[in-house]
Protein backbone atom coordinates (compact mmCIF):
# COMPACT_ATOMS: atom_id res chain seq x y z
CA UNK A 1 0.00 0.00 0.00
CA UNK A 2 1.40 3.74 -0.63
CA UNK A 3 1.92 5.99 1.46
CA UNK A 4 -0.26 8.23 0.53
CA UNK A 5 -2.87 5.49 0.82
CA UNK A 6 -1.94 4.27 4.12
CA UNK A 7 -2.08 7.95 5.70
CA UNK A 8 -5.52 8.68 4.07
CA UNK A 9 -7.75 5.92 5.34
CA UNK A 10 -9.33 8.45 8.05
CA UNK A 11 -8.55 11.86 7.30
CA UNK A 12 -11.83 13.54 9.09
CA UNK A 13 -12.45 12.51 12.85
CA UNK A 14 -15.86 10.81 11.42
CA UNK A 15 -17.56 10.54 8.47
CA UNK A 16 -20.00 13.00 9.96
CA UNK A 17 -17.80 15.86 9.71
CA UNK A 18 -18.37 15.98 6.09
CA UNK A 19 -22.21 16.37 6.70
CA UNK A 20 -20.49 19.06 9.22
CA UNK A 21 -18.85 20.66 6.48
CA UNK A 22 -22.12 20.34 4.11
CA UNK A 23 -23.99 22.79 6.26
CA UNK A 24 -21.37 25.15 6.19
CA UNK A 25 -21.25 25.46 2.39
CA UNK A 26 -25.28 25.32 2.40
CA UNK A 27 -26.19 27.51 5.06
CA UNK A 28 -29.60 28.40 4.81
CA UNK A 29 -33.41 28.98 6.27
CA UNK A 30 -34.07 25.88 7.95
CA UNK A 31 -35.88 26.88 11.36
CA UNK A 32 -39.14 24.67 10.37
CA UNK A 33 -36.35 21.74 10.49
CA UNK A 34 -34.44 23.11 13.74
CA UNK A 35 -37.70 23.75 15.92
CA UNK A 36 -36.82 20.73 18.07
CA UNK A 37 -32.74 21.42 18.08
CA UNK A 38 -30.75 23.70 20.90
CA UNK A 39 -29.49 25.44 17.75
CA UNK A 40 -30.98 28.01 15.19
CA UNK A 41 -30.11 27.24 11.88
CA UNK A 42 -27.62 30.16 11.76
CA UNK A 43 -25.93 28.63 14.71
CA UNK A 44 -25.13 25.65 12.24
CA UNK A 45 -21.69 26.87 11.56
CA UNK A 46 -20.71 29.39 9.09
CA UNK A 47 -18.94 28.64 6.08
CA UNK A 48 -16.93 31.56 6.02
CA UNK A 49 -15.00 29.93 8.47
CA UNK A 50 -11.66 28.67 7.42
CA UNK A 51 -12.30 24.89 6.00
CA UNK A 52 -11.04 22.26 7.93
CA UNK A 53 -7.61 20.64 7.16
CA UNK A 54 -9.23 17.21 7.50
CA UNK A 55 -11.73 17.89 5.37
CA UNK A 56 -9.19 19.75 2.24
CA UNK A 57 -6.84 16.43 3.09
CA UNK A 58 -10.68 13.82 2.57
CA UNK A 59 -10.95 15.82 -0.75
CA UNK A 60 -7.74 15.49 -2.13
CA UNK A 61 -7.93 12.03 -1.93
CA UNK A 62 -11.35 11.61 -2.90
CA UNK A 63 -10.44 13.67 -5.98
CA UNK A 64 -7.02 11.69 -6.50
CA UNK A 65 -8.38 8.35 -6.21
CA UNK A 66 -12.17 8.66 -7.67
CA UNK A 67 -11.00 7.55 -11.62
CA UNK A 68 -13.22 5.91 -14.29
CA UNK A 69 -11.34 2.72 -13.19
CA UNK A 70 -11.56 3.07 -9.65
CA UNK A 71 -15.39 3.12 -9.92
CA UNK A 72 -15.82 0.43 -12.47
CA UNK A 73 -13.41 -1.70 -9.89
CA UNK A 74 -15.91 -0.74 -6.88
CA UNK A 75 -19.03 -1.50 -8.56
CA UNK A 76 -17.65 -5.11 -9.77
CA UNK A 77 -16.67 -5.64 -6.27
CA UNK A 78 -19.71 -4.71 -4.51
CA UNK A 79 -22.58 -4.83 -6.78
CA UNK A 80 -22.81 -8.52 -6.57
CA UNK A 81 -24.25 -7.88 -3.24
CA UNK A 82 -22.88 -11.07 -1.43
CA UNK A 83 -21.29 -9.50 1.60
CA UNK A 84 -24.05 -9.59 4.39
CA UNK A 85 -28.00 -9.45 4.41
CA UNK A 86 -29.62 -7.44 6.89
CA UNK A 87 -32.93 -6.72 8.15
CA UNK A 88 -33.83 -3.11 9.32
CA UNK A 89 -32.24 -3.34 13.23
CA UNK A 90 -29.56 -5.29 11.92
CA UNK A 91 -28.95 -2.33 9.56
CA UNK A 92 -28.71 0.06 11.72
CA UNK A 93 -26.88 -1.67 15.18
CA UNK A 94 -24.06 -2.32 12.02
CA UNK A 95 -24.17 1.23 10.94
CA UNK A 96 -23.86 2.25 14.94
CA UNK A 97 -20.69 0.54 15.01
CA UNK A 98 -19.15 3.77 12.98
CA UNK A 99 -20.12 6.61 14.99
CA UNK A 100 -18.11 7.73 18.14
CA UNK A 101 -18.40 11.07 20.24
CA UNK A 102 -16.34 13.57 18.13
CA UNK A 103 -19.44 14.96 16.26
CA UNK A 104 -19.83 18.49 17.30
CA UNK A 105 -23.37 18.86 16.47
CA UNK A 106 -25.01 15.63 18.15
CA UNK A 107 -23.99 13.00 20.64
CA UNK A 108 -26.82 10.54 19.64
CA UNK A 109 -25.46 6.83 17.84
CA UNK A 110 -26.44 7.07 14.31
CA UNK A 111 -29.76 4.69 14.57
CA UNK A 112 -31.28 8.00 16.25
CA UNK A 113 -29.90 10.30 13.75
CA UNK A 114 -31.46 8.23 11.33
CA UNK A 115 -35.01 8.64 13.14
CA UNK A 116 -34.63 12.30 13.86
CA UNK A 117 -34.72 12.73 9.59
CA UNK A 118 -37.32 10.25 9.02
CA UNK A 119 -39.60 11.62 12.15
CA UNK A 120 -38.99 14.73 10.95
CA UNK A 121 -40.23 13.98 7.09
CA UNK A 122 -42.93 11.81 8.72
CA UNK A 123 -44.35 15.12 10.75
CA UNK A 124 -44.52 17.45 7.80
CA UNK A 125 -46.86 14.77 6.35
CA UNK A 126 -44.91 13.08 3.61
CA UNK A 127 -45.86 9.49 1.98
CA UNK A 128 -44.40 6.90 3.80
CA UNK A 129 -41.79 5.83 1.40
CA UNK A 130 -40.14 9.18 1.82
CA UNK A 131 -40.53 9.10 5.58
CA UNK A 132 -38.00 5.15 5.40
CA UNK A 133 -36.19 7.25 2.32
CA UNK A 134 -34.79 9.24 5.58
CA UNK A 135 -34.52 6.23 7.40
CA UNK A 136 -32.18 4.37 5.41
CA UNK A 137 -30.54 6.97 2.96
CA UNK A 138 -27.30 6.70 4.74
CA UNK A 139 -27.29 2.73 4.81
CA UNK A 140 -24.75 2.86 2.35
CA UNK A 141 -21.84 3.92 4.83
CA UNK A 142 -21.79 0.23 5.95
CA UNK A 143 -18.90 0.43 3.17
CA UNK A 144 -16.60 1.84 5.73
CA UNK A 145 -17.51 -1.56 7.97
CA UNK A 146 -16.43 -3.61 4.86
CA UNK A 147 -12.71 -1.98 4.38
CA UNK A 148 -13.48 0.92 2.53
CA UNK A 149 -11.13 4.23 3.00
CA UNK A 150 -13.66 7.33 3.92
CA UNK A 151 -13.18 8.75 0.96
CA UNK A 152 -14.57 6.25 -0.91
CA UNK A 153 -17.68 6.20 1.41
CA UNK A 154 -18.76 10.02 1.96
CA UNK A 155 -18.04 13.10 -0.10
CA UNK A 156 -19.93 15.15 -3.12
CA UNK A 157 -20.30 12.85 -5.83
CA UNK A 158 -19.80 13.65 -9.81
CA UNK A 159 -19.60 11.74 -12.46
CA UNK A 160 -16.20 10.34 -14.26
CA UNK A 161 -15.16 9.82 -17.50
CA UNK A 162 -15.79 13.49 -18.77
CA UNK A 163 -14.56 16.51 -18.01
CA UNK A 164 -14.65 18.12 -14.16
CA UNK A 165 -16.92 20.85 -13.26
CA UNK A 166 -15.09 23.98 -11.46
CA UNK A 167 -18.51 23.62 -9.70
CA UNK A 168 -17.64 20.29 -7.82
CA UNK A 169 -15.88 21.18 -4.34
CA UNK A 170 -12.01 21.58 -4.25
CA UNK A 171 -12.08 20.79 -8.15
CA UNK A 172 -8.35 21.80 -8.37
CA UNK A 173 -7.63 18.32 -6.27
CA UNK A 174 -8.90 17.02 -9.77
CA UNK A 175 -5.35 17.60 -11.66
CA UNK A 176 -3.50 14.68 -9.53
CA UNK A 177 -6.20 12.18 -10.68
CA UNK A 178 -5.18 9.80 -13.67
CA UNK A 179 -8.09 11.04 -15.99
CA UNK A 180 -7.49 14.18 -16.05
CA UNK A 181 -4.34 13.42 -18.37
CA UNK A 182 -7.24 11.58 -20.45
CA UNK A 183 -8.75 13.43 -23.61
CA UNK A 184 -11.61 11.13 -24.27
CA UNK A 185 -12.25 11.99 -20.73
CA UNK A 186 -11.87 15.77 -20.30
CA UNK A 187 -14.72 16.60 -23.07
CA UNK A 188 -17.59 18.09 -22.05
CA UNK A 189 -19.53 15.07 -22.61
CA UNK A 190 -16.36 12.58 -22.35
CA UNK A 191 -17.72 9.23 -23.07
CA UNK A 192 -21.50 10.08 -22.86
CA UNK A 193 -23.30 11.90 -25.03
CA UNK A 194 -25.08 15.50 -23.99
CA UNK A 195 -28.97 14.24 -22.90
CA UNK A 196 -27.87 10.79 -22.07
CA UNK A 197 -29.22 11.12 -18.90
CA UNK A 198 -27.72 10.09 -15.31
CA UNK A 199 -28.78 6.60 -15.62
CA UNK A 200 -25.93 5.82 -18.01
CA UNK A 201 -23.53 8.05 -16.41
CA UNK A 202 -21.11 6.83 -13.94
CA UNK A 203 -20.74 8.34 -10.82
CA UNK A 204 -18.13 8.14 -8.08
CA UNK A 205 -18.47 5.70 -6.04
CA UNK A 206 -19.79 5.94 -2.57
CA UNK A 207 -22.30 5.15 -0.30
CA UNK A 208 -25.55 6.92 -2.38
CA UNK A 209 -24.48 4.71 -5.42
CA UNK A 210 -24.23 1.39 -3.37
CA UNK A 211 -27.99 2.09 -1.44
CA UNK A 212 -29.10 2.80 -4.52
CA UNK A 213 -28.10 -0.50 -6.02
CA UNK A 214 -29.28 -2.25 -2.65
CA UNK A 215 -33.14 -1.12 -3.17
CA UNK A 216 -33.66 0.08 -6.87
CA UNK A 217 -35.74 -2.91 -7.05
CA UNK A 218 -38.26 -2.02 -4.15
CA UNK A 219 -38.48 1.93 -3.42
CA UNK A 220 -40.53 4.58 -6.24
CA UNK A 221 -38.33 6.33 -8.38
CA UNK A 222 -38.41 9.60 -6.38
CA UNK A 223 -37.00 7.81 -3.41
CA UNK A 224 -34.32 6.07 -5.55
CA UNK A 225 -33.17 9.52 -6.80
CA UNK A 226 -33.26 10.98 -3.35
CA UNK A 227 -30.25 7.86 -2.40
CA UNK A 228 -28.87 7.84 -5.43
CA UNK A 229 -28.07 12.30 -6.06
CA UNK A 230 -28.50 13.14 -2.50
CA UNK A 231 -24.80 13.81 -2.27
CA UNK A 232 -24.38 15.19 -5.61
CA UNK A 233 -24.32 18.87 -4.58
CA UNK A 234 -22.63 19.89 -7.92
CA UNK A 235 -25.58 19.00 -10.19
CA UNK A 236 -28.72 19.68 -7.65
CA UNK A 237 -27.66 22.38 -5.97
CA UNK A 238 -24.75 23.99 -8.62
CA UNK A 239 -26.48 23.11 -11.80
CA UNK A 240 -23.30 21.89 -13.27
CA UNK A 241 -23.32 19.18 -16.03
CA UNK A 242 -26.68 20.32 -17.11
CA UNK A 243 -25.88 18.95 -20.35
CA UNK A 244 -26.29 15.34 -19.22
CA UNK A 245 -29.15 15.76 -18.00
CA UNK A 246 -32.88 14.19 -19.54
CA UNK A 247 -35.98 14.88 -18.71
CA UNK A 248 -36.58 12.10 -16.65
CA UNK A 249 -33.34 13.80 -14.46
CA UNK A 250 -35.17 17.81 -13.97
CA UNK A 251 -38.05 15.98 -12.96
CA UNK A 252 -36.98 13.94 -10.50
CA UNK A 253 -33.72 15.96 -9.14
CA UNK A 254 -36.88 18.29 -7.71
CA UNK A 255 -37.20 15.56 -5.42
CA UNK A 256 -33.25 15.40 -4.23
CA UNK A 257 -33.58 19.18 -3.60
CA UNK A 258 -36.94 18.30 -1.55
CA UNK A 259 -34.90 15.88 0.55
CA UNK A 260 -31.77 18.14 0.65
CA UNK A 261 -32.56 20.26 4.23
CA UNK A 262 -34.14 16.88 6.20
CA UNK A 263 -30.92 15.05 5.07
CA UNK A 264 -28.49 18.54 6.30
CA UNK A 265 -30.72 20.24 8.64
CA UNK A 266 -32.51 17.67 11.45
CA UNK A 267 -29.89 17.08 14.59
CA UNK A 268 -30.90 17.55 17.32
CA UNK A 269 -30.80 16.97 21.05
CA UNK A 270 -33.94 15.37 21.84
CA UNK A 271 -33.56 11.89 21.72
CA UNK A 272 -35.79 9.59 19.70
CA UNK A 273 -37.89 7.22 21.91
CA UNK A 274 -37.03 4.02 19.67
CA UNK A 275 -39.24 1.43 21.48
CA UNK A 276 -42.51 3.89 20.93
CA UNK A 277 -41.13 3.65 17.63
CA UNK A 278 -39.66 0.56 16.60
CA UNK A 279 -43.13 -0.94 15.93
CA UNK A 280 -44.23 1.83 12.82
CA UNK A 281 -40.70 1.68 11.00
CA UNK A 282 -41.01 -2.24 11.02
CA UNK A 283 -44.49 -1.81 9.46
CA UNK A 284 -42.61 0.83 7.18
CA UNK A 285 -39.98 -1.63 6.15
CA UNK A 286 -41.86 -4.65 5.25
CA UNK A 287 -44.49 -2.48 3.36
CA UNK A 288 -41.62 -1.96 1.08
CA UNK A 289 -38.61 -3.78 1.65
CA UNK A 290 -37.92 -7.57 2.29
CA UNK A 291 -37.29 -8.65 5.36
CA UNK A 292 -33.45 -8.94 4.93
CA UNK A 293 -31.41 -7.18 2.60
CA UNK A 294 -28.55 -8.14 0.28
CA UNK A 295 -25.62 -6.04 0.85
């Protein structure tokens, strides 16, 4: 393994610090979302603030590493989906098993982080399969539990094999990654063609991608978008690489943007009561899901 390698399995103190860092670059209105939290929503921190070092060091080796080969080399590893089947507690006692007490901005295990965004979609009177879309949105992190490196877990997401954006976050980390030395690859459209649509475009690999692949066969497509683009800040929320976009993709990406603020925006002190709970997001789970995943 390289050095550089080696050094950069854990550059932030948790993955949640790049959520952290999220709300900083998207600070916005969210006090409908923050009603139940000690915060305001301009207390979330300000992203005039210097950025982290942690977080410049997870993007340069996100941006380094994240190559048209890398992801093809991810997705034939893991979307055979032979590494561990899980039911919905099983889920998320694995995911718990990542999250320690460095979080500024909650001390809660992830399992009631997970509840505080789906209670919170579930009280502004959403269908139900958007209320377990911010149950199990983050699932996908269980990568980090099979080996991965953080930055092949968490982080924006954009799609390889054509050129970068200047919209995607530290986009100058871009020039040590193999493809940029690419033509074919640093067109506009690269190795798509403009109005192909994101369904034939790669994207980096991470934890949206692998969720996605988990439950495309069970969840509506506006859910499925909502795992698949939630991290894809540089197309929903930037507008870049417009020109990939179909029709299918503006209609749909309304629903991202929808899910954007419960995703960013819903820690919070008060603690979940799981057992008053536990019973509805069972009921939840087996309306859509079976009752063990593949993973």
């Amino acid at each position: 393994m390289s050095q550089d390698r080696a050094a950069g399995d854990g550059p932030l103190d948790n993955l949640e610090q790049w959520e952290d860092d999220l709300r900083d670059r998207y600070p916005e209105d969210v006090s409908a979302l923050t009603q139940g939290s000690s915060k305001s929503a301009e207390a979330f921190r300000d992203y005039t603030t210097q950025v982290k070092p942690a977080v410049r060091e997870f993007y340069r080796l996100n941006h380094r590493h994240q190559s048209l080969e890398f992801v093809q080399q991810k997705r034939q590893q893991y979307l055979s989906l032979d590494k561990r089947k899980m039911g919905l507690w099983d889920g998320l006692e694995f995911l718990n098993t990542l999250i320690d007490d460095s979080d500024p901005d909650t001390s809660l295990p992830q399992i009631e982080h997970l509840l505080q965004t789906a209670e919170a979609i579930r009280r502004d009177g959403h269908p139900r399969w958007f209320v377990l879309t911010g149950l199990i949105h983050d699932f996908g992190k269980v990568l980090c539990l099979f080996g991965e490196p953080q930055w092949a877990v968490v982080g924006d997401t954009f799609p390889v094999g054509c050129r970068y954006s200047e919209r995607v976050v530290f986009s100058e980390f871009f020039r040590d990654n193999p493809d940029d030395q690419v033509p074919e690859y640093q067109t506009e459209a690269g190795i798509y063609r403009p109005g192909c649509g994101l369904d034939n475009v790669l994207m980096s690999w991470g934890h949206d991608e692998y969720m996605y692949q988990v439950v495309k066969n069970y969840l509506p497509m506006e859910a499925l978008y909502m795992i698949r683009y939630h991290s894809c800040y540089a197309i929903h929320r930037e507008g870049a690489y417009a020109h990939l976009l179909d029709d299918q993709d503006r209609h749909y990406l309304d629903y991202v943007r929808q899910f954007n603020p419960y995703d960013l925006y819903t820690k919070a002190a008060d603690r979940p009561q799981i057992a008053d709970l536990r019973a509805y997001y069972e009921d939840l789970w087996s309306e859509f899901l079976p009752d063990q995943l593949a993973f």
